[in-house]
PDB file of N, CA and C in Angstrom:
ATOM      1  N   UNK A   1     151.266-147.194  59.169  1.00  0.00           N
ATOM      2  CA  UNK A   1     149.848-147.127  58.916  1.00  0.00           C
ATOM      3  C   UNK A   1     149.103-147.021  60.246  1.00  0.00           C
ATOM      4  N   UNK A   2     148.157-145.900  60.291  1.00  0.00           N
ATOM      5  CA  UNK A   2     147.328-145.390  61.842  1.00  0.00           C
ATOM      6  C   UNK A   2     146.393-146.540  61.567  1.00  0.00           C
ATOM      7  N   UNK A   3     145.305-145.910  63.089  1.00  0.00           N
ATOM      8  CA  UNK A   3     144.402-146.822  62.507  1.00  0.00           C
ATOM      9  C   UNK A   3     143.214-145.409  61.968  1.00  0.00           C
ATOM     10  N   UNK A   4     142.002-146.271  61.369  1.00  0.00           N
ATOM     11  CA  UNK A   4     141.180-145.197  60.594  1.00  0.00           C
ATOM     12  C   UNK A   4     140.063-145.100  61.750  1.00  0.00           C
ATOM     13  N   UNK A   5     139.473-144.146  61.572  1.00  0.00           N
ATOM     14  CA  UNK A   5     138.313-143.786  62.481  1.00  0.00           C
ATOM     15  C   UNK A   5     137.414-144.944  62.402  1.00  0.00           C
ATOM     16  N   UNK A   6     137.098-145.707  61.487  1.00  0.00           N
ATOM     17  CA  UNK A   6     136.131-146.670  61.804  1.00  0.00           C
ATOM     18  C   UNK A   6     136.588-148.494  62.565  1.00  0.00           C
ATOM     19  N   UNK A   7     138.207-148.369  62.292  1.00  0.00           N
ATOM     20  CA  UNK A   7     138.789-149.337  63.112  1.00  0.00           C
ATOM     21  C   UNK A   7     138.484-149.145  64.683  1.00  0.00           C
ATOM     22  N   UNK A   8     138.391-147.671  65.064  1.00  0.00           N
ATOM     23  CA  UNK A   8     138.925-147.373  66.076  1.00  0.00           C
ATOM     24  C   UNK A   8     137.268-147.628  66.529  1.00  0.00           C
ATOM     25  N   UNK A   9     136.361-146.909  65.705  1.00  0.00           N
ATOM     26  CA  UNK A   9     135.173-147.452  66.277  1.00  0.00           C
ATOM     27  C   UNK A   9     134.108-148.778  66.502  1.00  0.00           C
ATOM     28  N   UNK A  10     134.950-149.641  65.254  1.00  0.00           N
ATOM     29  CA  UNK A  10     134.708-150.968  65.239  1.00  0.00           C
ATOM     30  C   UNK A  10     135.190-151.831  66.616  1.00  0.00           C
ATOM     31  N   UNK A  11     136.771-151.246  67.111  1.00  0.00           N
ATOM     32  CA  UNK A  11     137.203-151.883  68.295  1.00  0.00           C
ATOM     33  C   UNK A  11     136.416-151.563  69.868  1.00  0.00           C
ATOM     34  N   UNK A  12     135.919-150.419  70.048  1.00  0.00           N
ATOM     35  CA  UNK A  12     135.179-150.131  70.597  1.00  0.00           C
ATOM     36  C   UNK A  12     133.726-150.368  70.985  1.00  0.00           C
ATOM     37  N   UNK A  13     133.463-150.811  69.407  1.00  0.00           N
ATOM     38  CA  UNK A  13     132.201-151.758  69.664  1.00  0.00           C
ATOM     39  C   UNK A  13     132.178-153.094  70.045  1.00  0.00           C
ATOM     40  N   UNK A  14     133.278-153.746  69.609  1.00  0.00           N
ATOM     41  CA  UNK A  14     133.672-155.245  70.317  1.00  0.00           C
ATOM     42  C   UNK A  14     133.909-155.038  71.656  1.00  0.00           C
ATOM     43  N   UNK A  15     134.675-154.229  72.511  1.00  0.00           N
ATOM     44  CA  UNK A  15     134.898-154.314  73.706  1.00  0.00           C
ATOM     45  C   UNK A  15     133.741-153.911  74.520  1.00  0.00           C
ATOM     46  N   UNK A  16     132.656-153.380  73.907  1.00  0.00           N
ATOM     47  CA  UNK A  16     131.965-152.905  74.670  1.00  0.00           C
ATOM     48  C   UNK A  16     130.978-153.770  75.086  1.00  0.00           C
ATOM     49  N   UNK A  17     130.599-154.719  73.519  1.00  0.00           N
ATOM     50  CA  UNK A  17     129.425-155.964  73.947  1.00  0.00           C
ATOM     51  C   UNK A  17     130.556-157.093  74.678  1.00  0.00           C
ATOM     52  N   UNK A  18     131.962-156.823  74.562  1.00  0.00           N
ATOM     53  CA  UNK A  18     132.270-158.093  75.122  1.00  0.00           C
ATOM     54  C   UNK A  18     132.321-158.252  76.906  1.00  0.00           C
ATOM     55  N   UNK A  19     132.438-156.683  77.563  1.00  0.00           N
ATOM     56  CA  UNK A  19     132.098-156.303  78.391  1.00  0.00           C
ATOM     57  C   UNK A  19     130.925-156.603  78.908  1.00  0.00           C
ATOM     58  N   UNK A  20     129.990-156.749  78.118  1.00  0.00           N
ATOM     59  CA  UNK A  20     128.725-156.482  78.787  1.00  0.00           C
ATOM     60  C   UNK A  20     128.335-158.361  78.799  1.00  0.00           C
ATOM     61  N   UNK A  21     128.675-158.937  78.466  1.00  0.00           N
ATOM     62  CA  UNK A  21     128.722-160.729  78.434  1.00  0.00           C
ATOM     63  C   UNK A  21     129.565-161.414  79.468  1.00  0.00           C
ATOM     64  N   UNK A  22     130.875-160.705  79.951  1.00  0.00           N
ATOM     65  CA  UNK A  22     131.469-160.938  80.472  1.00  0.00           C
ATOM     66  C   UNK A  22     131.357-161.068  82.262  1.00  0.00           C
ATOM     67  N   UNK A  23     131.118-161.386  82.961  1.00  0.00           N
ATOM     68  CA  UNK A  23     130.606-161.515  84.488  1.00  0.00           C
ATOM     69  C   UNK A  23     132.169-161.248  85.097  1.00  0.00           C
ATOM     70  N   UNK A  24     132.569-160.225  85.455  1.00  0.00           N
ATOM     71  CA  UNK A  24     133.349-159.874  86.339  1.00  0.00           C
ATOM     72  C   UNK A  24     133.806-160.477  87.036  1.00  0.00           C
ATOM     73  N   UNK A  25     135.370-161.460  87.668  1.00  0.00           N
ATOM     74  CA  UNK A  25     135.766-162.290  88.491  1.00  0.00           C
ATOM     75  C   UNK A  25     135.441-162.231  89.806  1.00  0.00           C
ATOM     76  N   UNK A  26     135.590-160.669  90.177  1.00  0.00           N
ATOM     77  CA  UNK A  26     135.433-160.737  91.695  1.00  0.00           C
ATOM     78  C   UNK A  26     134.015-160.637  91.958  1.00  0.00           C
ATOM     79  N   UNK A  27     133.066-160.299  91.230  1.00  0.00           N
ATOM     80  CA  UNK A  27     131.601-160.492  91.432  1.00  0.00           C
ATOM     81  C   UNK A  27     131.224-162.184  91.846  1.00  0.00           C
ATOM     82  N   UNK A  28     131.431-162.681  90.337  1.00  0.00           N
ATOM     83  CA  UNK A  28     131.459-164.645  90.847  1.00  0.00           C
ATOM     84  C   UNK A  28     132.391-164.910  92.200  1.00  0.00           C
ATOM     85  N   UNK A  29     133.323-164.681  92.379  1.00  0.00           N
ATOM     86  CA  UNK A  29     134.061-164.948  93.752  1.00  0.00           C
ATOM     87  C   UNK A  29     133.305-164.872  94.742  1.00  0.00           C
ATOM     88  N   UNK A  30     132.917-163.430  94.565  1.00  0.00           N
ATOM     89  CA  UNK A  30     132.039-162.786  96.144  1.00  0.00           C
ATOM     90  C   UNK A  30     131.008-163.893  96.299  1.00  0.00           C
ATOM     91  N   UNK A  31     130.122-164.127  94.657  1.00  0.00           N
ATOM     92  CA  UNK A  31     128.731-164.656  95.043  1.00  0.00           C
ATOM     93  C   UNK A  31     129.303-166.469  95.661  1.00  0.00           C
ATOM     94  N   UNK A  32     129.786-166.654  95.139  1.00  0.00           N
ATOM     95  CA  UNK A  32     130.619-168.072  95.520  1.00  0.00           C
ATOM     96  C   UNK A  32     131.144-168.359  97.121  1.00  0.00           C
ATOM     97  N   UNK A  33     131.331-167.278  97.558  1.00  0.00           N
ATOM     98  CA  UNK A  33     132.223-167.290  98.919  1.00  0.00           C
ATOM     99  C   UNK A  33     131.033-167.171  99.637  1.00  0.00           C
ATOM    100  N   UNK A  34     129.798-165.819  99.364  1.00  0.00           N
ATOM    101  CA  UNK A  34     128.574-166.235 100.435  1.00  0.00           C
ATOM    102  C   UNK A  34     127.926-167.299  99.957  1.00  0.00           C
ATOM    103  N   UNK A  35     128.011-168.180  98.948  1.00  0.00           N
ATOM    104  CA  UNK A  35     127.526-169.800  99.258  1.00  0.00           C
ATOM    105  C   UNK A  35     125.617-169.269  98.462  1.00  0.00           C
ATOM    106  N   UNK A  36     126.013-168.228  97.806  1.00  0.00           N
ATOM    107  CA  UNK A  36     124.637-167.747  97.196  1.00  0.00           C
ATOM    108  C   UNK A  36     124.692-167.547  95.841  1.00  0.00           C
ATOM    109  N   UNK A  37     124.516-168.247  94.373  1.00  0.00           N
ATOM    110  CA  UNK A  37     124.700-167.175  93.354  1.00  0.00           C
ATOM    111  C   UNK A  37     123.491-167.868  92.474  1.00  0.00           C
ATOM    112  N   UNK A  38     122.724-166.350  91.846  1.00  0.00           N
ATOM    113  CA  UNK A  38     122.289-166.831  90.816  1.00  0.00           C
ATOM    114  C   UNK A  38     122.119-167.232  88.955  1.00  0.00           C
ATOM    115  N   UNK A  39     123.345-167.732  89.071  1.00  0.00           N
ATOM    116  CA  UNK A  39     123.659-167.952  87.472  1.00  0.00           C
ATOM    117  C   UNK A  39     124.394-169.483  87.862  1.00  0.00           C
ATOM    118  N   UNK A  40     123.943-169.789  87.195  1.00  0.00           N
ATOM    119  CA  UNK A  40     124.926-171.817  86.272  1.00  0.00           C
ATOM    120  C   UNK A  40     126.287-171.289  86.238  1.00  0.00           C
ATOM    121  N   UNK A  41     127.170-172.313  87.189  1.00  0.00           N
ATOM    122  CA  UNK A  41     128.312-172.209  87.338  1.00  0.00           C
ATOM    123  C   UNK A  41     128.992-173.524  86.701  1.00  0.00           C
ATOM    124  N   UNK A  42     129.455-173.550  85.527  1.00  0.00           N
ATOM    125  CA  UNK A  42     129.876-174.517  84.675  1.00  0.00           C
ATOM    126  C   UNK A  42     131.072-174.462  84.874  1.00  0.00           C
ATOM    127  N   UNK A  43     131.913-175.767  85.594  1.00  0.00           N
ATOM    128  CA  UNK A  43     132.889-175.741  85.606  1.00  0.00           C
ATOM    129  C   UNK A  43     133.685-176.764  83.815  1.00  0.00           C
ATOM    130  N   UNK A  44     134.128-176.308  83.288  1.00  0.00           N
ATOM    131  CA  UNK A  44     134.387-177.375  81.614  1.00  0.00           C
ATOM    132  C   UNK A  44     135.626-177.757  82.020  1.00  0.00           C
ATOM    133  N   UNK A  45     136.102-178.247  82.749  1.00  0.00           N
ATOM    134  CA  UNK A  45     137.352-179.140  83.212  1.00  0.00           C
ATOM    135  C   UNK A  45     137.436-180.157  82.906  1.00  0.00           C
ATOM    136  N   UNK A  46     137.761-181.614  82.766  1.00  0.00           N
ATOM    137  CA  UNK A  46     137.251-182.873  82.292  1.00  0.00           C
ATOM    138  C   UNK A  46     136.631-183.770  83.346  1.00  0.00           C
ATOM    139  N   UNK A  47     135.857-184.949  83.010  1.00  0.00           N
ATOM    140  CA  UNK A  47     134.798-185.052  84.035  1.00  0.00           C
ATOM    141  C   UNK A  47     135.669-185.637  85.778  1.00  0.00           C
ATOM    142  N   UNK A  48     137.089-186.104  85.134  1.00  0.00           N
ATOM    143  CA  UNK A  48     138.056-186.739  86.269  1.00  0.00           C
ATOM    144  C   UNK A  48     138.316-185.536  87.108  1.00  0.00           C
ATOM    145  N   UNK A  49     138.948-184.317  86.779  1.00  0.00           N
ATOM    146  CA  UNK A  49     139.285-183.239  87.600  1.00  0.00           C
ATOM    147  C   UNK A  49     137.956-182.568  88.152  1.00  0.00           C
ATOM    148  N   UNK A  50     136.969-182.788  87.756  1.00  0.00           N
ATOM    149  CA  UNK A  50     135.855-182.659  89.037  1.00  0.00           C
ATOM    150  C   UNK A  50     135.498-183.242  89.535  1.00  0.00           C
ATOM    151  N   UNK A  51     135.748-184.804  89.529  1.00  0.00           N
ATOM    152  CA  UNK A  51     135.380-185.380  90.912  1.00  0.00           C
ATOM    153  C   UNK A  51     136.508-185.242  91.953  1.00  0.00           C
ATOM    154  N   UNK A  52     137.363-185.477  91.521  1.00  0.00           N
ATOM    155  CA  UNK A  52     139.013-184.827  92.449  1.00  0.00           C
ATOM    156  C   UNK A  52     138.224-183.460  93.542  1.00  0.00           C
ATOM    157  N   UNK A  53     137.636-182.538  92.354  1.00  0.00           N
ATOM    158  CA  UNK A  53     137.334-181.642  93.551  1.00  0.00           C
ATOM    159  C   UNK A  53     136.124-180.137  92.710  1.00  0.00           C
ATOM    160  N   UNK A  54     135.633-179.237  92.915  1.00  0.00           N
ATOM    161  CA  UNK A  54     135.008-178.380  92.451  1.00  0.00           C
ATOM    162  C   UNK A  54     134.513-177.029  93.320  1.00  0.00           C
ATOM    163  N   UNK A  55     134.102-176.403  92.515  1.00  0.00           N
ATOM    164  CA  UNK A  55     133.460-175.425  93.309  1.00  0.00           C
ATOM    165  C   UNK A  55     131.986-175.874  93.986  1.00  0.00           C
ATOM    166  N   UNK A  56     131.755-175.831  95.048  1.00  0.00           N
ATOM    167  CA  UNK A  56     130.143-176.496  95.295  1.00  0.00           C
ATOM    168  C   UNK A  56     129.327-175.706  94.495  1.00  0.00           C
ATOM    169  N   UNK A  57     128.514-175.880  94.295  1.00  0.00           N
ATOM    170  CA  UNK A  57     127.172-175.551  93.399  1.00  0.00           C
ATOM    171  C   UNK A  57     127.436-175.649  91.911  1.00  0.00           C
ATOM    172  N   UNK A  58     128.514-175.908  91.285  1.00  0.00           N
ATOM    173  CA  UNK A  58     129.155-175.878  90.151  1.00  0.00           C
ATOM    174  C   UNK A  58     128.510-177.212  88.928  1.00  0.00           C
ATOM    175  N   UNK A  59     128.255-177.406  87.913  1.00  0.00           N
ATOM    176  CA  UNK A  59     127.906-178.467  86.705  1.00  0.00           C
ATOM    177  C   UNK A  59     128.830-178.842  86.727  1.00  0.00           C
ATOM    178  N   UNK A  60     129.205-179.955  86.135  1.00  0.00           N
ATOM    179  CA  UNK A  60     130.312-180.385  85.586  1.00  0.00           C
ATOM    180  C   UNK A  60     129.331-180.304  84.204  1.00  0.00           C
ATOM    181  N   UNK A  61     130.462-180.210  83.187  1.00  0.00           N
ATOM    182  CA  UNK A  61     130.308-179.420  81.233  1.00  0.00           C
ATOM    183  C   UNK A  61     131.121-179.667  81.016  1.00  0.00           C
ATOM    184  N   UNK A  62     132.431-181.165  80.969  1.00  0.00           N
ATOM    185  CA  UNK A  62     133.497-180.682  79.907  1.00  0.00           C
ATOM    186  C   UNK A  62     133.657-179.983  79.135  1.00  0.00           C
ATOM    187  N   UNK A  63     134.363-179.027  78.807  1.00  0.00           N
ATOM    188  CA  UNK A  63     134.628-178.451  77.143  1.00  0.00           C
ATOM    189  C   UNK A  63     133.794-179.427  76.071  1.00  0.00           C
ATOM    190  N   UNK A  64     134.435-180.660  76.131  1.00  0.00           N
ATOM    191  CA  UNK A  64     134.531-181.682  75.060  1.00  0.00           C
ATOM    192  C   UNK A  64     133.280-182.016  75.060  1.00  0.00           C
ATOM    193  N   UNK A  65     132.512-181.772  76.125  1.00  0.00           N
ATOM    194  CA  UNK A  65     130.322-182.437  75.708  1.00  0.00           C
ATOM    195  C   UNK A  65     130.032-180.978  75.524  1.00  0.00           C
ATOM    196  N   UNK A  66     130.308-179.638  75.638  1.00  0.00           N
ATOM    197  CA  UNK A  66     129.722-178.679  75.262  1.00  0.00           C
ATOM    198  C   UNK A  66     128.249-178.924  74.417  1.00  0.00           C
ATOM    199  N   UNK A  67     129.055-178.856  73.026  1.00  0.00           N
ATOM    200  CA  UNK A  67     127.962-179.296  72.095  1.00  0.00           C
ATOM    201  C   UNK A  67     126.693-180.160  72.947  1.00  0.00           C
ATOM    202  N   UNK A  68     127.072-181.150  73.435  1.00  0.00           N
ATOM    203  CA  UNK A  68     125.785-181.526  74.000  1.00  0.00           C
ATOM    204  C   UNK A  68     125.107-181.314  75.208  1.00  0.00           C
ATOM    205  N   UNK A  69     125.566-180.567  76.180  1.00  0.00           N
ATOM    206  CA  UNK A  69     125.128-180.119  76.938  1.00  0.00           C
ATOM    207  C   UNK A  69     124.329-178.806  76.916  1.00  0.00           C
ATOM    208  N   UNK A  70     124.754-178.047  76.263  1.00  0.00           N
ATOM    209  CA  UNK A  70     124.295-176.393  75.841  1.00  0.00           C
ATOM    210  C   UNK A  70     123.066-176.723  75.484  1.00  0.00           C
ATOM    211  N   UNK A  71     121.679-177.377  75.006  1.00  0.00           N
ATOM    212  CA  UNK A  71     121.025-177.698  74.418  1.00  0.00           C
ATOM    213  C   UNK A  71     119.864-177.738  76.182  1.00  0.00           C
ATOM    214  N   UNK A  72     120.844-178.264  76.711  1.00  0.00           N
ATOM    215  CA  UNK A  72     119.788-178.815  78.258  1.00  0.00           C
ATOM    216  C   UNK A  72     120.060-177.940  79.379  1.00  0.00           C
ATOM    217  N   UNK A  73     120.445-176.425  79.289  1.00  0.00           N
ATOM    218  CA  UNK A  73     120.791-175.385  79.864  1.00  0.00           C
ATOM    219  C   UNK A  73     119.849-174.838  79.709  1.00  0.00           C
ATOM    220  N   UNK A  74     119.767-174.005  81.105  1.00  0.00           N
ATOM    221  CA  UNK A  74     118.913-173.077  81.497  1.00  0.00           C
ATOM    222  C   UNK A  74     118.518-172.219  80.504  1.00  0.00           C
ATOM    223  N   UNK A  75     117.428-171.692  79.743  1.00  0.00           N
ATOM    224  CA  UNK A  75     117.905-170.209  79.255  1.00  0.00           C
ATOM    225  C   UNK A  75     117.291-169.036  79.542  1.00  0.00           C
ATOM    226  N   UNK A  76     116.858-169.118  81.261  1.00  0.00           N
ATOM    227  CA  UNK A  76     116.437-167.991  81.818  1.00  0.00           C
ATOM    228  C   UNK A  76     117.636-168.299  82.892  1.00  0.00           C
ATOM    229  N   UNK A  77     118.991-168.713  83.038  1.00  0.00           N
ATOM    230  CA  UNK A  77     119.354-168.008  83.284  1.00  0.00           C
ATOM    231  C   UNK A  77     120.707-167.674  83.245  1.00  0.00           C
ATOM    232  N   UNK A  78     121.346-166.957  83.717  1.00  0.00           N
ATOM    233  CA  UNK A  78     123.100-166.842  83.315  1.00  0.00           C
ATOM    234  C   UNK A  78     123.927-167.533  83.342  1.00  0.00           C
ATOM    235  N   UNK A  79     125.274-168.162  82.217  1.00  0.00           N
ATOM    236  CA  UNK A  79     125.645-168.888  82.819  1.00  0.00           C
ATOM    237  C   UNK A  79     127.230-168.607  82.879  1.00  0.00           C
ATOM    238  N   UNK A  80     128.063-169.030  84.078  1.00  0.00           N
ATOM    239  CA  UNK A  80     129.067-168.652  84.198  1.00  0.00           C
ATOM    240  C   UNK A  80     129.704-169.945  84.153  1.00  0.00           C
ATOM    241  N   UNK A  81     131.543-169.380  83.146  1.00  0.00           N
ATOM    242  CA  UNK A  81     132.065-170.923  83.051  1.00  0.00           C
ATOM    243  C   UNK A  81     133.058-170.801  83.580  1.00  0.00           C
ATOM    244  N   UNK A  82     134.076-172.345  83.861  1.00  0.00           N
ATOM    245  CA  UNK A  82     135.570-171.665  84.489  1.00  0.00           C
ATOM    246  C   UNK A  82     136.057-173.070  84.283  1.00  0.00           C
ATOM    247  N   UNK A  83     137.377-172.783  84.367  1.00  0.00           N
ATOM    248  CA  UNK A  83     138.068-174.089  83.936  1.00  0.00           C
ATOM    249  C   UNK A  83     139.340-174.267  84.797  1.00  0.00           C
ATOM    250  N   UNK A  84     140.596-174.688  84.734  1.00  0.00           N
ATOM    251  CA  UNK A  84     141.602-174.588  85.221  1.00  0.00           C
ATOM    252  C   UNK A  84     142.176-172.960  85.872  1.00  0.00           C
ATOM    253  N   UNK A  85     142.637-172.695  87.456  1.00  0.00           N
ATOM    254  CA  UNK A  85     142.566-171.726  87.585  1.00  0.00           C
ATOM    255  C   UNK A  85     144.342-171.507  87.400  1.00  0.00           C
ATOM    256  N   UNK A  86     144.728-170.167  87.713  1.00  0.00           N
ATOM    257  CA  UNK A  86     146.078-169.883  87.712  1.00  0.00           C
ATOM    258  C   UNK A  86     146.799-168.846  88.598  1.00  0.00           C
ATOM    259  N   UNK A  87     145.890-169.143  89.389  1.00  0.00           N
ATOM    260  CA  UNK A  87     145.908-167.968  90.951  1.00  0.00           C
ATOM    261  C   UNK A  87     147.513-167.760  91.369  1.00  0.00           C
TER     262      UNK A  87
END
């Protein structure tokens, strides 16, 4: 079984808004490394592994307070999240 022309255009429409939500890694890197960025850098790690250590300018957001934090977020302006890395 192919796929049908409207699968193919349905998948295309998901990748395309998911693209456009998505903030590019090496963009956040760059803005991170000149020590300049403007979007909320939410790190959702748990609140122990960020005091251990973080990105500077970074929130701490567990995953697990999501729900209650999302409520007291910016919403003029972007926000970027990150969690455990795997470099």
């Amino acid at each position: 079984m192919g796929w049908s022309e409207s699968d193919i255009q349905a998948n295309r429409d998901f990748f395309r808004k998911k693209l456009a939500a998505t903030k590019q890694r090496n963009t956040v890197l760059e803005a991170i490394e000149q020590g300049s960025f403007d979007f909320i850098l939410l790190d959702t790690r748990p609140r122990d592994a960020f005091k251990f250590g973080h990105i500077t300018g970074a929130w701490c957001a567990p995953f697990a307070d999501l729900d209650e934090v999302m409520p007291r977020l910016p919403k003029d302006r972007e926000i970027v999240t990150y969690c455990w890395g795997h470099d």
